[in-house]
PDB file of N, CA and C in Angstrom:
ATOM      1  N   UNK A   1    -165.458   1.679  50.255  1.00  0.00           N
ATOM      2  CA  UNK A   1    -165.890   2.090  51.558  1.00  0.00           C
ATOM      3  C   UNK A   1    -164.726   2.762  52.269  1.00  0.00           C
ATOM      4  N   UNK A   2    -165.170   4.098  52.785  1.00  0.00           N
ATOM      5  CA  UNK A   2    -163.706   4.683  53.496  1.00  0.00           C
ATOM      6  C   UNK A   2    -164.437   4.712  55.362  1.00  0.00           C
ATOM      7  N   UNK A   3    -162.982   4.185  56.013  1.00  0.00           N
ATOM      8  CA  UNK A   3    -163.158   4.511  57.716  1.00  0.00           C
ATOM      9  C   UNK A   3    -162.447   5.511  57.887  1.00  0.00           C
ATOM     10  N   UNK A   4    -163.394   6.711  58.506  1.00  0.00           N
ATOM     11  CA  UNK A   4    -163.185   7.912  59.229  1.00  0.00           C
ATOM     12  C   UNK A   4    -162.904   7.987  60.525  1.00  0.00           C
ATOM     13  N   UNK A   5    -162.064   9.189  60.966  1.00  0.00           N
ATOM     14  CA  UNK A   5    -162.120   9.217  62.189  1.00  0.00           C
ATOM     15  C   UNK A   5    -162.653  11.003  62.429  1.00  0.00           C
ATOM     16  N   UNK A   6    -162.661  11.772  61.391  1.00  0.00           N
ATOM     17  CA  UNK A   6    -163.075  13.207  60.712  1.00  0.00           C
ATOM     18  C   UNK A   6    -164.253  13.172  60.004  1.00  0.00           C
ATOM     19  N   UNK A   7    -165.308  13.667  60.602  1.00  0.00           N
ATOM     20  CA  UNK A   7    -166.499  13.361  60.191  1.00  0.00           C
ATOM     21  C   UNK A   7    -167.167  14.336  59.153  1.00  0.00           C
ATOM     22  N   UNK A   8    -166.612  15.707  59.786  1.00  0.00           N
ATOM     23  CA  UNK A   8    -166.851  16.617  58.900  1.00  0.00           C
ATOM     24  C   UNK A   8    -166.169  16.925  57.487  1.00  0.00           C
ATOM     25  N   UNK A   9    -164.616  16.200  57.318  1.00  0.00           N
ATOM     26  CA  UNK A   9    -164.299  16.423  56.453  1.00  0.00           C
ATOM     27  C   UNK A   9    -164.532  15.351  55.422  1.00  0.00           C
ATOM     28  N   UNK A  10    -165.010  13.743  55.800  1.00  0.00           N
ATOM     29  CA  UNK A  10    -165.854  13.012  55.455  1.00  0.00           C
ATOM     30  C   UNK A  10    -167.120  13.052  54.502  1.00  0.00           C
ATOM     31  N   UNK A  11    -167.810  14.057  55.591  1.00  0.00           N
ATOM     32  CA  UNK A  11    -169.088  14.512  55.084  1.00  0.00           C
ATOM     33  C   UNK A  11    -169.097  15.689  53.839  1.00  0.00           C
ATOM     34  N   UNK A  12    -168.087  16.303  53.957  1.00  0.00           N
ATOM     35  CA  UNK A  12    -167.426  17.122  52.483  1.00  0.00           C
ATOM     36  C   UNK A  12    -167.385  15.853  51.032  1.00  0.00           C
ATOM     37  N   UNK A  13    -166.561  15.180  51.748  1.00  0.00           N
ATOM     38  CA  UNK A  13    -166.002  14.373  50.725  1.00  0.00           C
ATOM     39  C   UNK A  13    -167.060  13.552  49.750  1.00  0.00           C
ATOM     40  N   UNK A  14    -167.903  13.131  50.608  1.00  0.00           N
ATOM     41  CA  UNK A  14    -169.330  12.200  49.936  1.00  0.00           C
ATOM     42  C   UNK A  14    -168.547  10.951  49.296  1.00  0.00           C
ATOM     43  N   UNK A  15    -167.580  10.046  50.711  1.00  0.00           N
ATOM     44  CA  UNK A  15    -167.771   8.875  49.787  1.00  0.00           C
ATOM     45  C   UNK A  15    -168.763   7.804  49.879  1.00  0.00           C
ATOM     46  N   UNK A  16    -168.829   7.140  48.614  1.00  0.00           N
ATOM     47  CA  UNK A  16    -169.730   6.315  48.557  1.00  0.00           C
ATOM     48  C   UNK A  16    -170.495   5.583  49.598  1.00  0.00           C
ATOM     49  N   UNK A  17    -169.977   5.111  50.686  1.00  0.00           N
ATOM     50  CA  UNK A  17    -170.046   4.779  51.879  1.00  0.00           C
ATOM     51  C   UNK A  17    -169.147   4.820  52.787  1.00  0.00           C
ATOM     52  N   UNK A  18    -169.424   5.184  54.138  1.00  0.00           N
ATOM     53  CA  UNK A  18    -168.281   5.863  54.882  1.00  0.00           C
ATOM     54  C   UNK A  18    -168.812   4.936  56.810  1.00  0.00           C
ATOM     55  N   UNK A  19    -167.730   4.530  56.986  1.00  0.00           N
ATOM     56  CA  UNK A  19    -168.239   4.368  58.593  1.00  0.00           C
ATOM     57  C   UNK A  19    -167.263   5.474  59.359  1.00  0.00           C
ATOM     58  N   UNK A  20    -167.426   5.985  59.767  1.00  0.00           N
ATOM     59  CA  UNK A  20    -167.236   6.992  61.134  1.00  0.00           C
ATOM     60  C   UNK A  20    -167.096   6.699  62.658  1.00  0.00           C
ATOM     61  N   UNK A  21    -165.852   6.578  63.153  1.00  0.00           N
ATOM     62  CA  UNK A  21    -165.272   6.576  64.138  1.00  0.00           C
ATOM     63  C   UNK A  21    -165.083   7.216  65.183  1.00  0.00           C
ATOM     64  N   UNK A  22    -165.871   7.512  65.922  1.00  0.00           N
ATOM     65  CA  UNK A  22    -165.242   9.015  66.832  1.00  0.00           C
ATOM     66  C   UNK A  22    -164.251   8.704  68.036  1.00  0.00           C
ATOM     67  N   UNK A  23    -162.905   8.338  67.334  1.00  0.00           N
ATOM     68  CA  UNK A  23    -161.904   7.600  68.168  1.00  0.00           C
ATOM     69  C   UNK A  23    -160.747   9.311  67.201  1.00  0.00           C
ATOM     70  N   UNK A  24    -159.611   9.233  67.902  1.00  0.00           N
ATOM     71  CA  UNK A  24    -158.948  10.187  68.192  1.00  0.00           C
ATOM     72  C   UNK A  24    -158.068   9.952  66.607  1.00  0.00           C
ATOM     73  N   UNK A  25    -157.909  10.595  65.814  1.00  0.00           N
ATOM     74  CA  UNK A  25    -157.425  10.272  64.716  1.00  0.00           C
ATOM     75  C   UNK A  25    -156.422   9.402  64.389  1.00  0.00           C
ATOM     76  N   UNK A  26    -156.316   8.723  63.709  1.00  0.00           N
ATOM     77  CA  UNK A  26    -154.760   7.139  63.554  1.00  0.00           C
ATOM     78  C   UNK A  26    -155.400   6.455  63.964  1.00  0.00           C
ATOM     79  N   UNK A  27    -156.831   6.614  64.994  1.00  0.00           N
ATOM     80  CA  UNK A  27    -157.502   5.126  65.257  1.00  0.00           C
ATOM     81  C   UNK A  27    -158.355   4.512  64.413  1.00  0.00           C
ATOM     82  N   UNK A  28    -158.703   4.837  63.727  1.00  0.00           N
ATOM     83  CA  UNK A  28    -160.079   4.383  62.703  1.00  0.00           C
ATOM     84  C   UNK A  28    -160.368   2.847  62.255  1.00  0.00           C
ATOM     85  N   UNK A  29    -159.232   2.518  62.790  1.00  0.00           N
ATOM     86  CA  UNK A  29    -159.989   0.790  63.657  1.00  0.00           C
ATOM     87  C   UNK A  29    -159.648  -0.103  64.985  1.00  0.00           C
ATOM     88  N   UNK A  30    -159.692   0.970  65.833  1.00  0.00           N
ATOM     89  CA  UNK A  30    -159.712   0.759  67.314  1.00  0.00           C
ATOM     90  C   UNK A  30    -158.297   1.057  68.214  1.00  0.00           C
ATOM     91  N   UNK A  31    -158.329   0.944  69.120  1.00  0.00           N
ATOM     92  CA  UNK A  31    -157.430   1.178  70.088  1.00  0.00           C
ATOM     93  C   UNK A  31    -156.287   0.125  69.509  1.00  0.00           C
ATOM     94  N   UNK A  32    -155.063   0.512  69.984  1.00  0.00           N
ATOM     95  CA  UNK A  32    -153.928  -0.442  69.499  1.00  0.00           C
ATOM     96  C   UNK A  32    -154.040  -1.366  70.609  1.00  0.00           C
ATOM     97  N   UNK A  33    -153.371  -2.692  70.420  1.00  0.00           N
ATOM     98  CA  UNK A  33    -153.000  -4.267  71.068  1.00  0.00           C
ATOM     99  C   UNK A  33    -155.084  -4.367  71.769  1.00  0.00           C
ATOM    100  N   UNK A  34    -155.866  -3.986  71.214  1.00  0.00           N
ATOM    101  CA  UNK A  34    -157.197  -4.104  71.647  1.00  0.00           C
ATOM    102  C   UNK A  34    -157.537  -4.890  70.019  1.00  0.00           C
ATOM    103  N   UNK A  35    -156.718  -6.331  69.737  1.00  0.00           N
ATOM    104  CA  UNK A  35    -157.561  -7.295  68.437  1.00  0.00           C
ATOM    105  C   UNK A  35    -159.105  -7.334  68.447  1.00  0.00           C
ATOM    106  N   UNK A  36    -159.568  -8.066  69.465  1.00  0.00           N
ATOM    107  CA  UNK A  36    -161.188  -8.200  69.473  1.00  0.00           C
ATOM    108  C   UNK A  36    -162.156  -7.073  69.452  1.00  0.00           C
ATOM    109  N   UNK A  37    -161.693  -5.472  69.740  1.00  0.00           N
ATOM    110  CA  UNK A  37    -162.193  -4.899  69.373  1.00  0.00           C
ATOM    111  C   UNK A  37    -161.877  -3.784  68.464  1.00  0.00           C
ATOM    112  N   UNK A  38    -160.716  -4.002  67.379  1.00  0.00           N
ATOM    113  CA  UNK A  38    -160.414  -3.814  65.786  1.00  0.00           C
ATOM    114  C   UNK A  38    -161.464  -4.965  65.106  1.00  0.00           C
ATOM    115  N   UNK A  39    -161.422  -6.259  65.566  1.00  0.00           N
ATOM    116  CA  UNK A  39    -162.185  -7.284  64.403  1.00  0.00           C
ATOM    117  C   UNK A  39    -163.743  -6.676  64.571  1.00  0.00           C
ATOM    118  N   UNK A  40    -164.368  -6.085  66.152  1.00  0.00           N
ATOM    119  CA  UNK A  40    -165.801  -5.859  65.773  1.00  0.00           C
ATOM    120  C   UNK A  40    -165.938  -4.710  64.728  1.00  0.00           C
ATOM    121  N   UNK A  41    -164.970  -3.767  65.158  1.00  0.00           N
ATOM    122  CA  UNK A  41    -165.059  -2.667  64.445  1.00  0.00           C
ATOM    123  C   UNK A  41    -165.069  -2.784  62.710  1.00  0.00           C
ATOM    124  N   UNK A  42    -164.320  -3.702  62.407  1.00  0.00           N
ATOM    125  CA  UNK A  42    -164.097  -3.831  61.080  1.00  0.00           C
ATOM    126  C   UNK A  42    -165.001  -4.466  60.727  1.00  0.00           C
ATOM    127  N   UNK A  43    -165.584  -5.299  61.207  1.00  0.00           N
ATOM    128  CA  UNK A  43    -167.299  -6.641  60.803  1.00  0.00           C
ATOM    129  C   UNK A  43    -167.980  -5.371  61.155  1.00  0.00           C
ATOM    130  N   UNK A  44    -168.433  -4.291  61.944  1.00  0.00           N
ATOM    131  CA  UNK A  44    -169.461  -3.485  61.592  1.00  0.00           C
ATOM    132  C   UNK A  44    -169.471  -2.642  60.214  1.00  0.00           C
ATOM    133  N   UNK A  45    -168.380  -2.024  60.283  1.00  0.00           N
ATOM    134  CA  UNK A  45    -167.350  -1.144  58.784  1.00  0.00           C
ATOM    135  C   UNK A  45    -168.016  -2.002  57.679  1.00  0.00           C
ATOM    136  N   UNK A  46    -167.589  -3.647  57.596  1.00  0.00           N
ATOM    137  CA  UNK A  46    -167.974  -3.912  56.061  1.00  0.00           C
ATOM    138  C   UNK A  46    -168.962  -4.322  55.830  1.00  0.00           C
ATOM    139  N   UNK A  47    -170.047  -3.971  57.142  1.00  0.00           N
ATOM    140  CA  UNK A  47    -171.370  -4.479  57.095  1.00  0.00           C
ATOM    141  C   UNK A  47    -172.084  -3.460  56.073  1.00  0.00           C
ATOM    142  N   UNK A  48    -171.431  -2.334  56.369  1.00  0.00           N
ATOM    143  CA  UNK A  48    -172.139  -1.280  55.315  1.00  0.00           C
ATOM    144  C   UNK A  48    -171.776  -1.531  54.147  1.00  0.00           C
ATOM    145  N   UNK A  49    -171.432  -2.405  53.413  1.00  0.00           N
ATOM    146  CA  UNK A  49    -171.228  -2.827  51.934  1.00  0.00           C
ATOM    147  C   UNK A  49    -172.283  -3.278  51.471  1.00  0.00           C
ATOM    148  N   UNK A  50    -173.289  -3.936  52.611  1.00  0.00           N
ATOM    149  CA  UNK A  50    -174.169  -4.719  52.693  1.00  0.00           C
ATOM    150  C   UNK A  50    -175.739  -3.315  53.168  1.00  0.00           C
ATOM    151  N   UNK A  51    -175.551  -3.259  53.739  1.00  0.00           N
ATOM    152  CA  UNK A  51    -176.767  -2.468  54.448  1.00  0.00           C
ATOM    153  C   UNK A  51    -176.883  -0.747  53.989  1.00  0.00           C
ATOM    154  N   UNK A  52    -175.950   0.263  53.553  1.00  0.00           N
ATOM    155  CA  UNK A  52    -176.207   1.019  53.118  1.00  0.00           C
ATOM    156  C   UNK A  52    -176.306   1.381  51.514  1.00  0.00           C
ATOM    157  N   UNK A  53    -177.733   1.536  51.484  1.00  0.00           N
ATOM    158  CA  UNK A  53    -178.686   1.693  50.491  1.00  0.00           C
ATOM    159  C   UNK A  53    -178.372   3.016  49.242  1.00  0.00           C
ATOM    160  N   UNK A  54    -178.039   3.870  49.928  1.00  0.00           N
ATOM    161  CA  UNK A  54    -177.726   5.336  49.230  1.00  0.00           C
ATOM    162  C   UNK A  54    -176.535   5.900  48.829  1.00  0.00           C
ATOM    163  N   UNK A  55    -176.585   6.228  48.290  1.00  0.00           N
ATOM    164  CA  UNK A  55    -175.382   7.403  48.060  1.00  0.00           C
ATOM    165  C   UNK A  55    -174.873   8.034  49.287  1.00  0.00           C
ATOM    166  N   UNK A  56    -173.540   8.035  49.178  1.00  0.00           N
ATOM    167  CA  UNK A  56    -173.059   8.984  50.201  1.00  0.00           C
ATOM    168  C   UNK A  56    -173.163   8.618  51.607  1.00  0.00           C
ATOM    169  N   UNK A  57    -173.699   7.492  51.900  1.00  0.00           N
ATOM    170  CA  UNK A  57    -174.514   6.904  53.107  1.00  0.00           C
ATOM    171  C   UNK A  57    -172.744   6.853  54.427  1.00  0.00           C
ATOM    172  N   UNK A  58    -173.351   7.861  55.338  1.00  0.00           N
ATOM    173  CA  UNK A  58    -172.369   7.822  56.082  1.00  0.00           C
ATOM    174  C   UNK A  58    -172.768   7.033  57.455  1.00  0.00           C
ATOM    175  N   UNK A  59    -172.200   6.171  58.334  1.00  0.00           N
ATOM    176  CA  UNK A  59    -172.745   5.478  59.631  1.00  0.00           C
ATOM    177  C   UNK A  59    -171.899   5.873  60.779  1.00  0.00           C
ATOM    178  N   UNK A  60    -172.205   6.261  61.793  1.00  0.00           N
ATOM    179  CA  UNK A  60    -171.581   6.399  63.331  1.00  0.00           C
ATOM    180  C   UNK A  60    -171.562   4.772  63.759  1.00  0.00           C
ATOM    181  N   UNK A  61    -170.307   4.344  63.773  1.00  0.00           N
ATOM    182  CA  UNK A  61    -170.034   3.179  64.395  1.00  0.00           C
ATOM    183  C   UNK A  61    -170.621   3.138  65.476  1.00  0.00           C
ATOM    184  N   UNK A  62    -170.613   2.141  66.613  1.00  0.00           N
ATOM    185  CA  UNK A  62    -171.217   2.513  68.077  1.00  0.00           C
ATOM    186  C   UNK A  62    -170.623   2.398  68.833  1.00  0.00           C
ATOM    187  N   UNK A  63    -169.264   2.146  69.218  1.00  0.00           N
ATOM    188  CA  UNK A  63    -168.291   1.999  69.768  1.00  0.00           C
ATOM    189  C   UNK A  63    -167.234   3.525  70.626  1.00  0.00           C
ATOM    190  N   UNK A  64    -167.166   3.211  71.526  1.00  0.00           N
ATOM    191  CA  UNK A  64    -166.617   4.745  72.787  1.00  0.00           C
ATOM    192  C   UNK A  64    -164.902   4.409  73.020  1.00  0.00           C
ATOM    193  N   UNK A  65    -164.693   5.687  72.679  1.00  0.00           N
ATOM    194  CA  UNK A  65    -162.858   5.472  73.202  1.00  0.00           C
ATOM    195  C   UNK A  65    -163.468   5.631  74.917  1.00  0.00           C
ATOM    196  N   UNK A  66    -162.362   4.799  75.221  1.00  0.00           N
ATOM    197  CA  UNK A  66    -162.559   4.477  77.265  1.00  0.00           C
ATOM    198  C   UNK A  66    -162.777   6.219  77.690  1.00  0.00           C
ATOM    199  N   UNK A  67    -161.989   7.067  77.246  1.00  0.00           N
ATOM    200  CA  UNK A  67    -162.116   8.360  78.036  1.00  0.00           C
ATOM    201  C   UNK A  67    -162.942   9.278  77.413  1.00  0.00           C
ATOM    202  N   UNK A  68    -164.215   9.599  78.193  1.00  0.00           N
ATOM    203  CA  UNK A  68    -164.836  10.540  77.397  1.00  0.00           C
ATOM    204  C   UNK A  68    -164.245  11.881  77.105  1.00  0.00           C
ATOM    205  N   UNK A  69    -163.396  12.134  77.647  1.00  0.00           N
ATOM    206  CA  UNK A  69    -162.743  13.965  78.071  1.00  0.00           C
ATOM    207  C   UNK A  69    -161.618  13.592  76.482  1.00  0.00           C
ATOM    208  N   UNK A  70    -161.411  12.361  75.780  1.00  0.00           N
ATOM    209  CA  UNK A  70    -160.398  13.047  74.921  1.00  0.00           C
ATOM    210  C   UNK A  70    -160.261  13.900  74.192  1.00  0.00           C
ATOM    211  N   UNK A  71    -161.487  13.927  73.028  1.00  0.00           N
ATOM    212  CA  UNK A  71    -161.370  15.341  72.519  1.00  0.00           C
ATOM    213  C   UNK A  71    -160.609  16.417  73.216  1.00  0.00           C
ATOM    214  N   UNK A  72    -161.273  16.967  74.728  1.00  0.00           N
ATOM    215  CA  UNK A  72    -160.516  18.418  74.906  1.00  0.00           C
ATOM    216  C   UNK A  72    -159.039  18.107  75.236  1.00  0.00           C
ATOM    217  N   UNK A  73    -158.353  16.501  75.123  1.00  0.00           N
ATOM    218  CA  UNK A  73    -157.186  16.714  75.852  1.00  0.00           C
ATOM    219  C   UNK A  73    -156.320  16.490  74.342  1.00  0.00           C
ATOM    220  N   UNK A  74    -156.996  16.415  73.671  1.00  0.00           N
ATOM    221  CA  UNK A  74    -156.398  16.196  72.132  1.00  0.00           C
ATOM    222  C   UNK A  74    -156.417  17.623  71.911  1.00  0.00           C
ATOM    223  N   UNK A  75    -157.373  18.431  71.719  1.00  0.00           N
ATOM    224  CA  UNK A  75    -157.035  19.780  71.435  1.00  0.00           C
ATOM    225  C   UNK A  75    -156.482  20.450  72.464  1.00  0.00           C
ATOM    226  N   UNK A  76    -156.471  19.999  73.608  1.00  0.00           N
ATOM    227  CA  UNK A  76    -155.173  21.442  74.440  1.00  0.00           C
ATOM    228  C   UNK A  76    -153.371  20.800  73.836  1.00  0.00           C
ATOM    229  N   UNK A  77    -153.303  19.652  73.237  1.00  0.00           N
ATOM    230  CA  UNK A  77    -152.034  19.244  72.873  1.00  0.00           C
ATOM    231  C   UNK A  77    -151.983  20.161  71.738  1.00  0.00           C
ATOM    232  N   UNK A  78    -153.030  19.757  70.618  1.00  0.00           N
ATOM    233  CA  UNK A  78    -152.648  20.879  69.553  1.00  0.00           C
ATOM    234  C   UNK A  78    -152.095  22.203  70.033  1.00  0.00           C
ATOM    235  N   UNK A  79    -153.419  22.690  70.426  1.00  0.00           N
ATOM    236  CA  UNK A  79    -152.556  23.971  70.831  1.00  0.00           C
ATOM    237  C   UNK A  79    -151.412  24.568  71.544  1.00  0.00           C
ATOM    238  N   UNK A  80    -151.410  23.636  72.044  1.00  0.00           N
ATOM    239  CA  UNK A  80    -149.557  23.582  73.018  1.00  0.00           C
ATOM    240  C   UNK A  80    -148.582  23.360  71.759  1.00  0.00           C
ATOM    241  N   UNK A  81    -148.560  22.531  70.965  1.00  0.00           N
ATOM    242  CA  UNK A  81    -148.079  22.668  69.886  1.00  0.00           C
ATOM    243  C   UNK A  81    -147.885  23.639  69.229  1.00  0.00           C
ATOM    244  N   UNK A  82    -148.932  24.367  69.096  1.00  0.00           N
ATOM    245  CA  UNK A  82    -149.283  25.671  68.176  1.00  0.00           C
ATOM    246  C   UNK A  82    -148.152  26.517  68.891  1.00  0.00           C
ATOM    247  N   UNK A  83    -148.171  26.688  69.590  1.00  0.00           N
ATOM    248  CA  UNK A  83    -147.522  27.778  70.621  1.00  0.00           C
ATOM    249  C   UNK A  83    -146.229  27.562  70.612  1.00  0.00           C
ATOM    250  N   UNK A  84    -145.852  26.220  70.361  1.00  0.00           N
ATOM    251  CA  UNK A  84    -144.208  25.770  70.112  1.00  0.00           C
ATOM    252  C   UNK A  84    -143.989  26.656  68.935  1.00  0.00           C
ATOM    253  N   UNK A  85    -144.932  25.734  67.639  1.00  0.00           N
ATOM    254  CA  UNK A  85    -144.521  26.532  66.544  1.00  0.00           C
ATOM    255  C   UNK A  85    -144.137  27.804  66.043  1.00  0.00           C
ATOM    256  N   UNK A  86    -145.140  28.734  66.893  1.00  0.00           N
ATOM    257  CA  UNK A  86    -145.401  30.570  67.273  1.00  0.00           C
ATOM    258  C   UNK A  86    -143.732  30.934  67.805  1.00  0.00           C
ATOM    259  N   UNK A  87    -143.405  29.683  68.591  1.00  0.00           N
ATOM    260  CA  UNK A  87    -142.640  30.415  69.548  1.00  0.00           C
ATOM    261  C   UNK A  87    -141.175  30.301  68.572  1.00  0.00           C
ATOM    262  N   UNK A  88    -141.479  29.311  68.074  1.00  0.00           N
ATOM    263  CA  UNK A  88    -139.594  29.012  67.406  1.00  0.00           C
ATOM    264  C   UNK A  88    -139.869  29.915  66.111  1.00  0.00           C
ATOM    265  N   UNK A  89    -140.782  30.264  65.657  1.00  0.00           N
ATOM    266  CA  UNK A  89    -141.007  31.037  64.371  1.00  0.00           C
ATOM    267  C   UNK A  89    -140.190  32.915  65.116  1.00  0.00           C
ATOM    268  N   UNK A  90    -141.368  33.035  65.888  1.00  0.00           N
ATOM    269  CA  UNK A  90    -140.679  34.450  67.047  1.00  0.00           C
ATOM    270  C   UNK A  90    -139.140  34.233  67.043  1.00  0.00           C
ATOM    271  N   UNK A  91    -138.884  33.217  67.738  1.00  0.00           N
ATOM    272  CA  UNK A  91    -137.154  33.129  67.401  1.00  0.00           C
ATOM    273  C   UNK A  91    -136.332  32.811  66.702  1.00  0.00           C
ATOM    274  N   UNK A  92    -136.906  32.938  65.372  1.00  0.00           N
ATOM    275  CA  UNK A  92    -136.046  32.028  64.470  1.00  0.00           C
ATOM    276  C   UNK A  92    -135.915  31.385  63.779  1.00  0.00           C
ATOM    277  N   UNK A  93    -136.332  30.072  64.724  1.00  0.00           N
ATOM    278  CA  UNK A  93    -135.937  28.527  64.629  1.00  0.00           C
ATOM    279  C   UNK A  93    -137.075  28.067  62.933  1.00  0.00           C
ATOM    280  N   UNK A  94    -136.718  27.785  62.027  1.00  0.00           N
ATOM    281  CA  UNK A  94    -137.357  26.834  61.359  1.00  0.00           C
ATOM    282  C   UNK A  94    -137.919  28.305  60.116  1.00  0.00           C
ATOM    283  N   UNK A  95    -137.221  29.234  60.083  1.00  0.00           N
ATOM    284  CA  UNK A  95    -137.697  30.180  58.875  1.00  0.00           C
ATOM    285  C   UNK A  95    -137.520  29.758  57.532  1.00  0.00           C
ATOM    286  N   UNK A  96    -137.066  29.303  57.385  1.00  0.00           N
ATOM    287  CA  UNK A  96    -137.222  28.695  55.809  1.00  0.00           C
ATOM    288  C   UNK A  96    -137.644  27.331  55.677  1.00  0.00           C
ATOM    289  N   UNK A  97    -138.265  26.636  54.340  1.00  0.00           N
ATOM    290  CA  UNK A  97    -138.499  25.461  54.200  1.00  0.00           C
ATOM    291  C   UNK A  97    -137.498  25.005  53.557  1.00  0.00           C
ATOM    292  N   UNK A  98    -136.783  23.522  54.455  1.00  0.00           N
ATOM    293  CA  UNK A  98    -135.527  23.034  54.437  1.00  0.00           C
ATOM    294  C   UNK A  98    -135.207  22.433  53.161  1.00  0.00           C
ATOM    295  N   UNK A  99    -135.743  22.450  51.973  1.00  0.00           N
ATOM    296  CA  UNK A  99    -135.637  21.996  50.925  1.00  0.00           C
ATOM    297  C   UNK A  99    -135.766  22.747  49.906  1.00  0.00           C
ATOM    298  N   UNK A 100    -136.534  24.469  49.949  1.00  0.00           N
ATOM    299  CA  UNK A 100    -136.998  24.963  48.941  1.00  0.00           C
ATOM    300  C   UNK A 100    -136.182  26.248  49.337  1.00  0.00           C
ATOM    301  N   UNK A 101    -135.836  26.443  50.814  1.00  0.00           N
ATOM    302  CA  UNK A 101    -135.687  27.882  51.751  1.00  0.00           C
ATOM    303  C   UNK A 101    -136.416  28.997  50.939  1.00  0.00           C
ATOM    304  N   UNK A 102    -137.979  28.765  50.673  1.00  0.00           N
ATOM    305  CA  UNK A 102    -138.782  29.739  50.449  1.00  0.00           C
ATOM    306  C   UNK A 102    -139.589  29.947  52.279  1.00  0.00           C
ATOM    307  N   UNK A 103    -140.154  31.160  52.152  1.00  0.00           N
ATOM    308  CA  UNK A 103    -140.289  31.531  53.691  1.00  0.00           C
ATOM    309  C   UNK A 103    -141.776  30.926  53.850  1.00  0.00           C
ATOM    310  N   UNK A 104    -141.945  31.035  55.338  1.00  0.00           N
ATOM    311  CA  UNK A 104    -142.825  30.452  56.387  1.00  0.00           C
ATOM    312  C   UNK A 104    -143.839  31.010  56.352  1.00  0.00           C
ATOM    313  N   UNK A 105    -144.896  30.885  56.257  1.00  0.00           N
ATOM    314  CA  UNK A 105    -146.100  31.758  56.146  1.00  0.00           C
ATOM    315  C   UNK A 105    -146.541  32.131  57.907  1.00  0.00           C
ATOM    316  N   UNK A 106    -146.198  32.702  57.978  1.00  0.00           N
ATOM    317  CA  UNK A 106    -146.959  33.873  59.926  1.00  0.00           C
ATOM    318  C   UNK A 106    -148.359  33.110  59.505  1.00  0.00           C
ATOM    319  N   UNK A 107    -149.105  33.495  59.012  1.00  0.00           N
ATOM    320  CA  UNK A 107    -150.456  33.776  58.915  1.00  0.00           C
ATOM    321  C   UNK A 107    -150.871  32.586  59.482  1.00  0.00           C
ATOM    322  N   UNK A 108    -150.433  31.548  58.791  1.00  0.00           N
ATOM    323  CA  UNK A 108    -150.577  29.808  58.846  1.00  0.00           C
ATOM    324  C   UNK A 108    -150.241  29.193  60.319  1.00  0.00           C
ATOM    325  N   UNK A 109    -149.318  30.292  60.779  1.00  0.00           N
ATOM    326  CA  UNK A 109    -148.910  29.627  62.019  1.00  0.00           C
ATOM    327  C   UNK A 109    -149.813  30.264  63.489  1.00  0.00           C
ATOM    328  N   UNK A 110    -150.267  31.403  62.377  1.00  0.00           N
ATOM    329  CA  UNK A 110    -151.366  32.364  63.598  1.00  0.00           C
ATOM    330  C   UNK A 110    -152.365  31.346  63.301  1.00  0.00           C
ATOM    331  N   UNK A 111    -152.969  30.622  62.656  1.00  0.00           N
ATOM    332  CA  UNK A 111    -154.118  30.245  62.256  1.00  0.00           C
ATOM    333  C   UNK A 111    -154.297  28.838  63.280  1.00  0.00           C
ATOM    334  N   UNK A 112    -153.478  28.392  62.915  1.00  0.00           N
ATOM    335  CA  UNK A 112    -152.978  27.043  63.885  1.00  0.00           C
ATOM    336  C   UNK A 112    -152.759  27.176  65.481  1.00  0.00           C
ATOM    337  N   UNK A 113    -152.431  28.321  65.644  1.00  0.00           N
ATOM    338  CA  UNK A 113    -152.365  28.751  66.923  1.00  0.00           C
ATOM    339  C   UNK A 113    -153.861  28.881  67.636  1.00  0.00           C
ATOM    340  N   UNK A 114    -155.504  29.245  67.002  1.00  0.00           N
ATOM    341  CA  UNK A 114    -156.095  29.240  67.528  1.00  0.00           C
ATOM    342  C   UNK A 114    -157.112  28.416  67.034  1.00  0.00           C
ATOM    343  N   UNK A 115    -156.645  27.628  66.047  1.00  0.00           N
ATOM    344  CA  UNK A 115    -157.318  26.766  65.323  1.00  0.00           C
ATOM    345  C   UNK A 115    -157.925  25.812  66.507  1.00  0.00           C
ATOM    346  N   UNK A 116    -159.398  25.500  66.346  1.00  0.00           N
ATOM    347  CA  UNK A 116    -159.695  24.328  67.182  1.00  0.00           C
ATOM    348  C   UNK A 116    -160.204  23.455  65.773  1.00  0.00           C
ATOM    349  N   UNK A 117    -158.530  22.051  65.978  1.00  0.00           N
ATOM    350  CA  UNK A 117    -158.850  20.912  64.793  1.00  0.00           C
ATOM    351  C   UNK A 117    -159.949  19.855  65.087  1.00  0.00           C
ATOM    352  N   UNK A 118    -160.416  19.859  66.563  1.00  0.00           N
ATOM    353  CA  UNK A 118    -161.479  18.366  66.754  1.00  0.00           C
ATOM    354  C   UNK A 118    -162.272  19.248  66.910  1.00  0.00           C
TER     355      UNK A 118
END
């Protein structure tokens, strides 16, 4: 049984049984110093060992991160990020890979720049 917090790339994957989280990624069993609600989360999670019947059988937990607005505040960080990356690449900073010093791919960093990841 795998816990998601990426539903779509989940739903690529087809594992056997999957519970699904729509908590902000690294959470995929609850908010941190929140025990009592990691233990529900996890007694719903291995309930599907038990209750899903099919193949591939994916479940939406039922459980809400406190702020509904995170998604968009998770993706304006990415992209503020993105824009770091854009920007130290423009100047410079970080052109080679520090172990191989083969070069940086632009393309990858344009991509990321308007990439929306959630």
């Amino acid at each position: 049984m795998t816990m998601s917090n990426a539903y779509d790339i989940t739903a690529k994957v087809k594992p056997l049984r999957a519970a699904f989280l729509n908590f902000p990624l690294g959470n995929s069993v609850g908010r941190p110093n929140e025990p009592e609600e990691q233990r529900a989360i996890l007694t719903a999670a291995l309930g599907l060992l038990e209750s899903a019947s099919e193949p591939a059988a994916m479940v939406e937990l039922p459980f809400r991160w406190p702020d509904d607005d995170w998604e968009s505040k998770v993706n304006a960080q990415y992209e503020a990020e993105a824009e770091i990356a854009l920007r130290q690449r423009s100047e410079g900073e970080y052109d080679d890979h520090p172990a191989t010093g083969e070069r940086r791919n632009d393309a990858a960093l344009e991509a990321l720049a308007v990439a929306r990841l959630i």
